[in-house]
C-alpha atoms as a PDB file:
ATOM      1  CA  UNK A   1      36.255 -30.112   3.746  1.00  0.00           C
ATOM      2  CA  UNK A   2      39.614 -30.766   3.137  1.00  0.00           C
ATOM      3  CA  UNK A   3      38.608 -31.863  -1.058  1.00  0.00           C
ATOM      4  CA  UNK A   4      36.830 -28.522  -1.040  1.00  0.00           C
ATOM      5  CA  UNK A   5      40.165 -26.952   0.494  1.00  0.00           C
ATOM      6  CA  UNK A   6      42.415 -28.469  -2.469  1.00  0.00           C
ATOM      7  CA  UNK A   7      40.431 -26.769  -4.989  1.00  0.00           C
ATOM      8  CA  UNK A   8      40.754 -23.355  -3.597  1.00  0.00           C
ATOM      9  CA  UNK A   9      44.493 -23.887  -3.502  1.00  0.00           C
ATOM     10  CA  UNK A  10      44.582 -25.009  -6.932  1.00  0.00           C
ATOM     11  CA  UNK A  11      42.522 -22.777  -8.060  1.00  0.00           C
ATOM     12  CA  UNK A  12      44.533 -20.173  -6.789  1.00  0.00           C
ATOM     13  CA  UNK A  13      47.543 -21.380  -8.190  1.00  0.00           C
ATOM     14  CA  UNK A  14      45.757 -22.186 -11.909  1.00  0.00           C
ATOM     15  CA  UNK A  15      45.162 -18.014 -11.247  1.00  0.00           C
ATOM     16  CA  UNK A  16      48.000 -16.910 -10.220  1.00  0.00           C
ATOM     17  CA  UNK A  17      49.831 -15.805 -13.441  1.00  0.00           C
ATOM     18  CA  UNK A  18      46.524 -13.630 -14.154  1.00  0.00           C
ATOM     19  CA  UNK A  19      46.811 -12.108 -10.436  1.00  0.00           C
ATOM     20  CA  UNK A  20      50.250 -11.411 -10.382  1.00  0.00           C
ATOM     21  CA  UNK A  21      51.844 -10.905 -13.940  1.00  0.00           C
ATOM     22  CA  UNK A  22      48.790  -9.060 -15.505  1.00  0.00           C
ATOM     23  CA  UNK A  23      51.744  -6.062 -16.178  1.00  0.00           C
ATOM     24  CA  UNK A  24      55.730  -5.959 -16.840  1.00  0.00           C
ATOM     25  CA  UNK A  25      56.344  -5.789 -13.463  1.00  0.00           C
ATOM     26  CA  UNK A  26      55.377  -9.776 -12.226  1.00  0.00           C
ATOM     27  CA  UNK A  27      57.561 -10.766 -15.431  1.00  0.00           C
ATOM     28  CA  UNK A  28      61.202  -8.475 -14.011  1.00  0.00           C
ATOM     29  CA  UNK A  29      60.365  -9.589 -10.690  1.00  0.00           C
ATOM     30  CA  UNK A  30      60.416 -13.447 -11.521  1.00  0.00           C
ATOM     31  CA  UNK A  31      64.074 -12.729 -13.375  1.00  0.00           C
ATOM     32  CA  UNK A  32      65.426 -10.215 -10.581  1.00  0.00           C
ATOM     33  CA  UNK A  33      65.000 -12.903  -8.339  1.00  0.00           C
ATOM     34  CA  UNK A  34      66.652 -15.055 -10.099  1.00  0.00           C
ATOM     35  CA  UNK A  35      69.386 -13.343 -11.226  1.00  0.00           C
ATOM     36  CA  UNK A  36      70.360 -11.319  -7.326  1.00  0.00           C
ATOM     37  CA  UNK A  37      72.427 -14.400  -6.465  1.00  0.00           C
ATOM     38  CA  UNK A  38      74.485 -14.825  -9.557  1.00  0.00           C
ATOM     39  CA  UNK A  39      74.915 -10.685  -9.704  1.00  0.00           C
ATOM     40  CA  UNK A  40      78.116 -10.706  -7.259  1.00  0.00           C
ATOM     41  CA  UNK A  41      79.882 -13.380  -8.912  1.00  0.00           C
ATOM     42  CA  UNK A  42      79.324 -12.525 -12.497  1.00  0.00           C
ATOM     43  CA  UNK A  43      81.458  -9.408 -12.620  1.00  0.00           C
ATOM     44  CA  UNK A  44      84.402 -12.054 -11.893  1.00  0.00           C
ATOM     45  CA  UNK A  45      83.867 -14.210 -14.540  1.00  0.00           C
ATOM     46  CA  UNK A  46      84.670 -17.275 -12.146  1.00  0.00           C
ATOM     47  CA  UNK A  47      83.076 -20.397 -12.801  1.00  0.00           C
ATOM     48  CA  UNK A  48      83.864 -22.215  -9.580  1.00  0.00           C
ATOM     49  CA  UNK A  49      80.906 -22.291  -7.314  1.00  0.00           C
ATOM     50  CA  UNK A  50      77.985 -22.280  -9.642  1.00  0.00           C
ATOM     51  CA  UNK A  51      76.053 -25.152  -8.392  1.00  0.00           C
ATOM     52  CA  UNK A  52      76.099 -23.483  -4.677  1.00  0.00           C
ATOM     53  CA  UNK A  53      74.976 -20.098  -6.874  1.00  0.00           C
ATOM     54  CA  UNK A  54      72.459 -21.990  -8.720  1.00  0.00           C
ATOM     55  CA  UNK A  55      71.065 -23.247  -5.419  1.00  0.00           C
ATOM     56  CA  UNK A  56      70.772 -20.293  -4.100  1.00  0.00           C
ATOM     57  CA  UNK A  57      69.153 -18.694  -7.167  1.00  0.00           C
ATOM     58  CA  UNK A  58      66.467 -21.350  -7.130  1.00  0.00           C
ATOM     59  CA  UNK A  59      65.486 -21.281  -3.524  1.00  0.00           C
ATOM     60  CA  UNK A  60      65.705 -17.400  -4.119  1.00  0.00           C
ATOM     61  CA  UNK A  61      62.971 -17.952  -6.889  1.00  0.00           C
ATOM     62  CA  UNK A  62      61.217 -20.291  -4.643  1.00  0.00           C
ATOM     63  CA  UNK A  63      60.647 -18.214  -2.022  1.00  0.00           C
ATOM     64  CA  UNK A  64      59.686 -15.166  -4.470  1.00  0.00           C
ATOM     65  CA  UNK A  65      56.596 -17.539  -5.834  1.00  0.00           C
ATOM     66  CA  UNK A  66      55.889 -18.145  -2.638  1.00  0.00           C
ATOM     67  CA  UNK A  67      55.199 -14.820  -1.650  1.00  0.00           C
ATOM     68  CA  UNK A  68      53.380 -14.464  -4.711  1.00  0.00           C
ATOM     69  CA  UNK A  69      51.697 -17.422  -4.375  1.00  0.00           C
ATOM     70  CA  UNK A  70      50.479 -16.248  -0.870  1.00  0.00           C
ATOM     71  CA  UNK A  71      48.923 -13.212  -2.601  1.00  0.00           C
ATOM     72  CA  UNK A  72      47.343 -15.030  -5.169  1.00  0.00           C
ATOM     73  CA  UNK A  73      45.536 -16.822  -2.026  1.00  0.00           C
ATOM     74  CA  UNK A  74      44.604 -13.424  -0.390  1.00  0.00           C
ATOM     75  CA  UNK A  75      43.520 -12.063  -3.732  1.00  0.00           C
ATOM     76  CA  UNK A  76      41.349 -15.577  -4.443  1.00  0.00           C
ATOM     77  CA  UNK A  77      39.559 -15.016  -1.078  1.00  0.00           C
ATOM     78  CA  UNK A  78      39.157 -11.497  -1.316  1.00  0.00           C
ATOM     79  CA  UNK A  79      37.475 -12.163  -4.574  1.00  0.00           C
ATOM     80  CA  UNK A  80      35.290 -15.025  -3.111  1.00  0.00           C
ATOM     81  CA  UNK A  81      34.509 -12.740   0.292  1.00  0.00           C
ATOM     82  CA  UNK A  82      33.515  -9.455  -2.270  1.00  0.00           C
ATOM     83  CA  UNK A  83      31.531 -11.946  -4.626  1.00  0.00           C
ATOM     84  CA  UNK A  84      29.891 -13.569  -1.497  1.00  0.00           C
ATOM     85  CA  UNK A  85      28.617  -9.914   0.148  1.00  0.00           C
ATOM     86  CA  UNK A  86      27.647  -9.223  -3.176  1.00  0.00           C
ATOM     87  CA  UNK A  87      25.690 -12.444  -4.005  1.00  0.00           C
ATOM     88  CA  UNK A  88      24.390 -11.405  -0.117  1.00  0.00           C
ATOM     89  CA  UNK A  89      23.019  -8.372  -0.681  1.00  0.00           C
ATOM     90  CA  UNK A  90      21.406  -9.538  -3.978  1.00  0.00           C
ATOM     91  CA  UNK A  91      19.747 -11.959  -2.130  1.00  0.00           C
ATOM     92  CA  UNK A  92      18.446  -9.663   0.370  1.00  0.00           C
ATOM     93  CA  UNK A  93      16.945  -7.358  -2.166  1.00  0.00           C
ATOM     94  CA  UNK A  94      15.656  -9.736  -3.955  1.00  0.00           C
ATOM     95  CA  UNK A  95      13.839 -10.836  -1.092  1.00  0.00           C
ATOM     96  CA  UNK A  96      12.972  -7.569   0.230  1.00  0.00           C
ATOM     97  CA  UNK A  97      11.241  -6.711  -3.218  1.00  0.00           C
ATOM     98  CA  UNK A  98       9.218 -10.010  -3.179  1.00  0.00           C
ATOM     99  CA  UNK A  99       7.788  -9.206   0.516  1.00  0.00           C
ATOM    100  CA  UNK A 100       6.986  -6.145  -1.086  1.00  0.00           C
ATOM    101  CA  UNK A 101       5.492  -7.453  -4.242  1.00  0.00           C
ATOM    102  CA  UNK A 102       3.439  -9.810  -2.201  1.00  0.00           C
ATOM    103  CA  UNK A 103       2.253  -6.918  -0.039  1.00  0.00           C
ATOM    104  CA  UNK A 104       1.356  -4.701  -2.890  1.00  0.00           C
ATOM    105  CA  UNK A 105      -0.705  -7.716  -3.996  1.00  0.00           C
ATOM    106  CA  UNK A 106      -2.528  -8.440  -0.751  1.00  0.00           C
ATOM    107  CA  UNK A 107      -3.269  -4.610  -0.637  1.00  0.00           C
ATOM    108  CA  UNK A 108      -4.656  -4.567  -4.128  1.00  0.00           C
ATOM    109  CA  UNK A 109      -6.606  -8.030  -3.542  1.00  0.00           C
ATOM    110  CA  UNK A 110      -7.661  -6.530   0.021  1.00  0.00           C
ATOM    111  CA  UNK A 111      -8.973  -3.205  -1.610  1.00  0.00           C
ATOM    112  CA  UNK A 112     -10.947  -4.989  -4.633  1.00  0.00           C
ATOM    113  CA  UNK A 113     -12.976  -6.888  -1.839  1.00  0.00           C
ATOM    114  CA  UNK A 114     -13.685  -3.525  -0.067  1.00  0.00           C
ATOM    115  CA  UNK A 115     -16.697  -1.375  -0.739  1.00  0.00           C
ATOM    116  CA  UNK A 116     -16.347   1.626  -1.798  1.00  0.00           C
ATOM    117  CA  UNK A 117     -19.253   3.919  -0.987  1.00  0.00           C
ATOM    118  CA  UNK A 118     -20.039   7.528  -1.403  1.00  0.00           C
ATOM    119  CA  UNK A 119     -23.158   9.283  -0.638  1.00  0.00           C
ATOM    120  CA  UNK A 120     -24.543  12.549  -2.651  1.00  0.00           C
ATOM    121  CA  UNK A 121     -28.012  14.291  -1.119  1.00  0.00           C
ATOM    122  CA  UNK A 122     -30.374  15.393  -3.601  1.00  0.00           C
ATOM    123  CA  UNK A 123     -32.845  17.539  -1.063  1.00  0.00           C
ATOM    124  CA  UNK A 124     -34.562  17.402   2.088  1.00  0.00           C
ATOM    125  CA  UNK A 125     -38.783  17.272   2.700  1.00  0.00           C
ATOM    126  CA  UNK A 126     -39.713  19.057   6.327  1.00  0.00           C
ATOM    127  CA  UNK A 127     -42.949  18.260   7.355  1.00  0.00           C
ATOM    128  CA  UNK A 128     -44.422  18.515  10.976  1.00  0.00           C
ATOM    129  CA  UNK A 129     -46.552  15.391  12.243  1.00  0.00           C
ATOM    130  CA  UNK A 130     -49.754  15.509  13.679  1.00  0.00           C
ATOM    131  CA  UNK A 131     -47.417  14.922  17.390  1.00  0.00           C
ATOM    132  CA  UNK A 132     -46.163  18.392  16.990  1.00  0.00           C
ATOM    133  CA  UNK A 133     -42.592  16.409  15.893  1.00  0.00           C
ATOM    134  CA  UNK A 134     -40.781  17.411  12.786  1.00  0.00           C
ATOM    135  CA  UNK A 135     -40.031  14.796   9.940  1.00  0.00           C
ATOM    136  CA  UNK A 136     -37.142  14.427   7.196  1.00  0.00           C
ATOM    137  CA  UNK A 137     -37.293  12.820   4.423  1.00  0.00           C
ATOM    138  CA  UNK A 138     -33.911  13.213   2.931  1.00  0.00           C
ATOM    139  CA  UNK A 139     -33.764  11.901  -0.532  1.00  0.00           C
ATOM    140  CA  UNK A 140     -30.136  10.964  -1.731  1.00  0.00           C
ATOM    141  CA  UNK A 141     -27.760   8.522  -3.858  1.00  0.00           C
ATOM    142  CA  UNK A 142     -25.139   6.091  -2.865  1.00  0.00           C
ATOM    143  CA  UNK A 143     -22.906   4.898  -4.984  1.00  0.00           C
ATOM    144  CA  UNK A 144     -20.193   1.930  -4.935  1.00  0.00           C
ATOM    145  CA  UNK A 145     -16.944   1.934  -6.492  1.00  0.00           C
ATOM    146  CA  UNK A 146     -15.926  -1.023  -4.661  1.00  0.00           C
ATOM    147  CA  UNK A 147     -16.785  -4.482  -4.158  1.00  0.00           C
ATOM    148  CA  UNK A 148     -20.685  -5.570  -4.206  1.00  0.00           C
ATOM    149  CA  UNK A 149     -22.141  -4.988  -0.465  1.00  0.00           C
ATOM    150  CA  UNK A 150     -25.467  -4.655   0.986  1.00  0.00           C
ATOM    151  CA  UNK A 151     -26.026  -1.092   3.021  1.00  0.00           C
ATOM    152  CA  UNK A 152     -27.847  -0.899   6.563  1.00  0.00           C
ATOM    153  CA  UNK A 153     -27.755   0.386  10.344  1.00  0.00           C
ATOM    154  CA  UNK A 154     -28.863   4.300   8.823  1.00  0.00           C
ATOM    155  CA  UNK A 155     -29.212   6.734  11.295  1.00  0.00           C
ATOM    156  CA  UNK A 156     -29.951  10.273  10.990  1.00  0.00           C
ATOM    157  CA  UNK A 157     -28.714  13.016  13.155  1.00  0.00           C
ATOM    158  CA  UNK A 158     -29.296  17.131  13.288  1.00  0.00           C
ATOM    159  CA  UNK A 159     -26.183  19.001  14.345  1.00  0.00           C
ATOM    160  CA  UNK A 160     -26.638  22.397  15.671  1.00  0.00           C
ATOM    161  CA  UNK A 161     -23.519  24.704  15.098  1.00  0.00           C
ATOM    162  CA  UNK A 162     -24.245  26.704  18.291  1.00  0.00           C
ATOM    163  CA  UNK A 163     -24.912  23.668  20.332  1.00  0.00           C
ATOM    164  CA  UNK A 164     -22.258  20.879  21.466  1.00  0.00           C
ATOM    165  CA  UNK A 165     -24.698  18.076  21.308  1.00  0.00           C
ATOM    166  CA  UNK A 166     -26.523  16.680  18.594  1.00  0.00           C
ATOM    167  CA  UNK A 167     -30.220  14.988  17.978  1.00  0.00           C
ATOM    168  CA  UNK A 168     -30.883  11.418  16.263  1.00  0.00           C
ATOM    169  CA  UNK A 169     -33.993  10.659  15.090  1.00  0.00           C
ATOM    170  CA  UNK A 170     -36.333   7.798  14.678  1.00  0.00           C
ATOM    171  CA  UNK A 171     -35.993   6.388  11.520  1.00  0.00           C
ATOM    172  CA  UNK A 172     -39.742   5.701  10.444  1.00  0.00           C
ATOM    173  CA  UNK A 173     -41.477   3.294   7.407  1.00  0.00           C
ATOM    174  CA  UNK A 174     -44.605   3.920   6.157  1.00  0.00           C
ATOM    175  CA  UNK A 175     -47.312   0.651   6.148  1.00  0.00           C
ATOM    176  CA  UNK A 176     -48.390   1.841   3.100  1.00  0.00           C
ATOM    177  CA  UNK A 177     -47.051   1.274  -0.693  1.00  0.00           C
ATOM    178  CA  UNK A 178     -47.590   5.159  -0.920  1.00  0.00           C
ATOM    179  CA  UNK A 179     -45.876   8.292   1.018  1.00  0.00           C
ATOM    180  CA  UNK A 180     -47.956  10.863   1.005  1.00  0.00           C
ATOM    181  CA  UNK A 181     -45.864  13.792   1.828  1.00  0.00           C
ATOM    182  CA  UNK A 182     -47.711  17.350   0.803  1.00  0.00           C
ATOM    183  CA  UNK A 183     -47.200  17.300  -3.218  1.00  0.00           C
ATOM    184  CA  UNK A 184     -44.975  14.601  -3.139  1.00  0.00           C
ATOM    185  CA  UNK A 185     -45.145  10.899  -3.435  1.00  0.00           C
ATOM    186  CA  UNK A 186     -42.803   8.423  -1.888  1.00  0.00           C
ATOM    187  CA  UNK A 187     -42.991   5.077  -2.518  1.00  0.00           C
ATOM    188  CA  UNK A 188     -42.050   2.722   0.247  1.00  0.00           C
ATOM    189  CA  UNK A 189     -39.894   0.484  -1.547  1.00  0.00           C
ATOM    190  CA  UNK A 190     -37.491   3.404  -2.374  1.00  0.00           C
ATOM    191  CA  UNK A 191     -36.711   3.818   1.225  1.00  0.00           C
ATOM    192  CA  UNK A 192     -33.271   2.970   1.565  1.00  0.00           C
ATOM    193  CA  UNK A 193     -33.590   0.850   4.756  1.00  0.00           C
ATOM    194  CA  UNK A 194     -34.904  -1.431   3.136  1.00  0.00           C
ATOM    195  CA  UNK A 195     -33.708  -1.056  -0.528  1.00  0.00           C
ATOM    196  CA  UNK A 196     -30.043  -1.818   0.487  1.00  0.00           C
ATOM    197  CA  UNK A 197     -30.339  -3.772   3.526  1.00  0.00           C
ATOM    198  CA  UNK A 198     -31.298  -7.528   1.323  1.00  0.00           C
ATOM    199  CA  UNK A 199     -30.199  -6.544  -1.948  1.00  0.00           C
ATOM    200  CA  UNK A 200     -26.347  -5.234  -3.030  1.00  0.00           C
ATOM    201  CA  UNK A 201     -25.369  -2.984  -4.027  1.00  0.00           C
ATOM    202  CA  UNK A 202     -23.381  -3.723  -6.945  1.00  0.00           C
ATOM    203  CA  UNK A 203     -19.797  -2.607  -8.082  1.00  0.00           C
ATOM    204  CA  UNK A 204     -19.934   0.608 -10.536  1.00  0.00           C
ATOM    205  CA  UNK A 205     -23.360   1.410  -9.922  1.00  0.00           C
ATOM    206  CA  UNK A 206     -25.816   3.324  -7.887  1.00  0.00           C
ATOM    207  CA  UNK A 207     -29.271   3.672  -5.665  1.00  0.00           C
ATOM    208  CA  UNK A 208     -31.518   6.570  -5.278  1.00  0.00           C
ATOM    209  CA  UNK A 209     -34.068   6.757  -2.715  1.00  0.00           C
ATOM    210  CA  UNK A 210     -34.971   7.969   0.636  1.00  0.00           C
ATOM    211  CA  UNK A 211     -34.562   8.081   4.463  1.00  0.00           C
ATOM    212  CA  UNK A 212     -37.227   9.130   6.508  1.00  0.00           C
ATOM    213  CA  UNK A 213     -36.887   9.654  10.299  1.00  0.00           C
ATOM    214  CA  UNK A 214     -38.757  12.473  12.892  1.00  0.00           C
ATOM    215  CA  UNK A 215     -37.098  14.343  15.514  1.00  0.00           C
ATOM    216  CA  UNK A 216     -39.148  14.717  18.426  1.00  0.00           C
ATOM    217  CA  UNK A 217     -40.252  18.010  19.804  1.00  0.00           C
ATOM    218  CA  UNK A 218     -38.812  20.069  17.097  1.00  0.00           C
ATOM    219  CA  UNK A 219     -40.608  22.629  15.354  1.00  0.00           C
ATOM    220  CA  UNK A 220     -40.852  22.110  11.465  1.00  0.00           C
ATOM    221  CA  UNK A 221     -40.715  25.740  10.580  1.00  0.00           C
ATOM    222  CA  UNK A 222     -37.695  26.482  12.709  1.00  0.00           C
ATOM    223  CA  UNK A 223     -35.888  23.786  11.782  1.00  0.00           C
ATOM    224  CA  UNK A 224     -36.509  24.838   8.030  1.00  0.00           C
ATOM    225  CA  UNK A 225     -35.320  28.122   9.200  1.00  0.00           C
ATOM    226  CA  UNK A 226     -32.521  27.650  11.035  1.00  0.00           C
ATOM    227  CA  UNK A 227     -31.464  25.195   8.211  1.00  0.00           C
ATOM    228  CA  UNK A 228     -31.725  27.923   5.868  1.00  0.00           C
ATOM    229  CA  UNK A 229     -29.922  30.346   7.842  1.00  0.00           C
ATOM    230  CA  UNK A 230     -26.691  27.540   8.386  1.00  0.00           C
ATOM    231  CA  UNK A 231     -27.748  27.136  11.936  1.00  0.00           C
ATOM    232  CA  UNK A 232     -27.695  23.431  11.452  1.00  0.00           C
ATOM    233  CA  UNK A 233     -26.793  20.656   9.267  1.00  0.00           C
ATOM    234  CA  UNK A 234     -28.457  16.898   8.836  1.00  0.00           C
ATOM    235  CA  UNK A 235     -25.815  14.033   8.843  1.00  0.00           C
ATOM    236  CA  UNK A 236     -26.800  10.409   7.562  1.00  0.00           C
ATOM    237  CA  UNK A 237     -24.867   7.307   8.733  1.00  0.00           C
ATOM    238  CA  UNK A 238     -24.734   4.037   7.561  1.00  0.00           C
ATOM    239  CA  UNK A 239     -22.348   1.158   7.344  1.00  0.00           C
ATOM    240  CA  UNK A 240     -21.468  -1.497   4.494  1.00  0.00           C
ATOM    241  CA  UNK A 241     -21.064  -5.772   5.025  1.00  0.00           C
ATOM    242  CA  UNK A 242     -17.722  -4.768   6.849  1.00  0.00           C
ATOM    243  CA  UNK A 243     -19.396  -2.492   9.586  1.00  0.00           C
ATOM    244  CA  UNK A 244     -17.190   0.363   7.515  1.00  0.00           C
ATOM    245  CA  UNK A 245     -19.573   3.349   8.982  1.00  0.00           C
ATOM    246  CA  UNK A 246     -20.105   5.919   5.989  1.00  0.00           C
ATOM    247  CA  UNK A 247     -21.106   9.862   6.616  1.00  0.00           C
ATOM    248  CA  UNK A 248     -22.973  12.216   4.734  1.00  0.00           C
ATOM    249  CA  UNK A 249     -23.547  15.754   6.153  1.00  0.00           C
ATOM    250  CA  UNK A 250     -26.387  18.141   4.694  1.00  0.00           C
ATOM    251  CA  UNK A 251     -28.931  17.278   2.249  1.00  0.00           C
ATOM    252  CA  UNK A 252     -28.458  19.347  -0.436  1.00  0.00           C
ATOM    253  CA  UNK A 253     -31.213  22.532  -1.108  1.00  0.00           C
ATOM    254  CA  UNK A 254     -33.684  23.386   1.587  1.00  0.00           C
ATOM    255  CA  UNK A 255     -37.388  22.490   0.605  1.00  0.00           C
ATOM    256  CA  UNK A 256     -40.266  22.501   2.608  1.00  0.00           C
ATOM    257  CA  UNK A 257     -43.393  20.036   1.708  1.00  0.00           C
ATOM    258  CA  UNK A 258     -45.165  22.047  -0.904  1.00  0.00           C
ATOM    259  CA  UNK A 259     -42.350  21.518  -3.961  1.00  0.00           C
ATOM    260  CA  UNK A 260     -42.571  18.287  -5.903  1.00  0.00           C
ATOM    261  CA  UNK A 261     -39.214  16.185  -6.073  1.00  0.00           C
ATOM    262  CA  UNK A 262     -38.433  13.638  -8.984  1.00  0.00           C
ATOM    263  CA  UNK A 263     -35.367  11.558  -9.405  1.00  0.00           C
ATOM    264  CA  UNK A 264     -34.121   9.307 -11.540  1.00  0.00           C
ATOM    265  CA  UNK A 265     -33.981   5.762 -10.002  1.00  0.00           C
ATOM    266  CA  UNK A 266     -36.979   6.470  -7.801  1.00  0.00           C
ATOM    267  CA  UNK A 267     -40.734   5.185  -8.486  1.00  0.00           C
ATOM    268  CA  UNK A 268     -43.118   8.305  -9.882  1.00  0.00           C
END
């Protein structure tokens, strides 16, 4: 402590010429102060005395470097305090922008291990089972932007506009290798269920295929009807690896069974 308090005071002594006489001013100072003792005795031209003047014009000087020596000490730890806030806040910012940094990182490493999935509806087959039910078979795409995830838990829902609540319906999957579905022809390993659920789907590309469910006690017609008329939309859920739940809402153009649908990706 006391080694470390030596070399501030000499330090502030080695700088005190560059504190103090930087200008004229430090330089007429040092010889006013030497000469206000000898000033009343000069005009006289008497020589008696001068040791006592000389004193005094020394201890005059003495006390004048002390006082700037004193402000070369202020001035040295004024320095020190301004360089050590400075150094401070430096180090603060510094540090702020590396917790930053790092958290821009985790976000980006976070995000490039997140799916990404979108869903696009192609159309929508209506048919009416043998029950009296109504079935759709919503054909659609999903694509992944994101990181490489397997797709499962669909379920598909009818909203009515005019109505608060809303119908889900019983996803179904044919025994056979072949949908038959008036003119059109599903195959059963293009149903997305099961297309997605074991294999993943992988970043930058995308699946086509189907979902097939029947809503109980619905009529076929009116459903095609009222869909046609914007009495009611379909919405499809389904939910990545993470359990991030995914919406898509309407399926595209109204069809009933009698058009043929082809898309690329799907089995002909």
């Amino acid at each position: 402590m006391a080694h470390h308090f030596l070399s501030f005071l000499l330090r502030a002594f080695v700088e005190m010429p560059s504190r103090i006489g930087s200008s004229w001013g430090g330089t007429i100072f040092s010889v006013f102060l030497f000469l206000i003792p000898l000033a009343p005795k000069a005009w006289r031209r008497d020589s008696s005395g001068w040791k006592r003047r000389l004193t005094i014009s020394v201890l005059f000087s003495a006390i004048g470097w002390t006082i700037l020596f004193l402000v070369s000490v202020f001035l040295t730890v004024w320095d020190d305090h301004s360089n050590l806030v400075a150094a401070a806040e430096r180090i603060k910012l510094h540090g702020r922008d590396e917790v930053l940094r790092e958290r821009r990182k985790a976000a980006e490493l976070l995000d490039l291990n997140q799916p990404r999935f979108s869903a696009m509806a192609y159309q929508a087959n209506i048919q009416t089972f043998r029950d009296g039910g109504t079935g759709i078979l919503l054909v659609l795409e999903i694509r992944n932007r994101g990181a490489d995830s397997i797709a499962d838990q669909y379920e598909m829902w009818i909203d009515f506009k005019d109505k608060p609540s809303s119908i889900r319906g019983r996803l179904r999957v044919s025994n056979a290798s072949i949908l038959n579905l008036g003119n059109n022809v599903f195959h059963t390993k293009d149903s997305l269920p099961d297309k997605t659920a074991i294999d993943p789907i992988k970043r930058g590309t995308k699946v086509v295929g189907y979902v097939w469910a029947s809503f109980n006690g619905l009529n076929a017609n009116e459903v095609l009807n009222d869909w046609k008329n914007g009495l009611l939309v379909f919405r499809l859920t389904f939910r990545d690896i993470n359990g991030q739940q995914y919406e898509l809402r309407d399926a595209g153009t109204p069809n009933g069974v009698s058009e043929v649908l082809q898309f690329p990706g799907m089995s002909h």
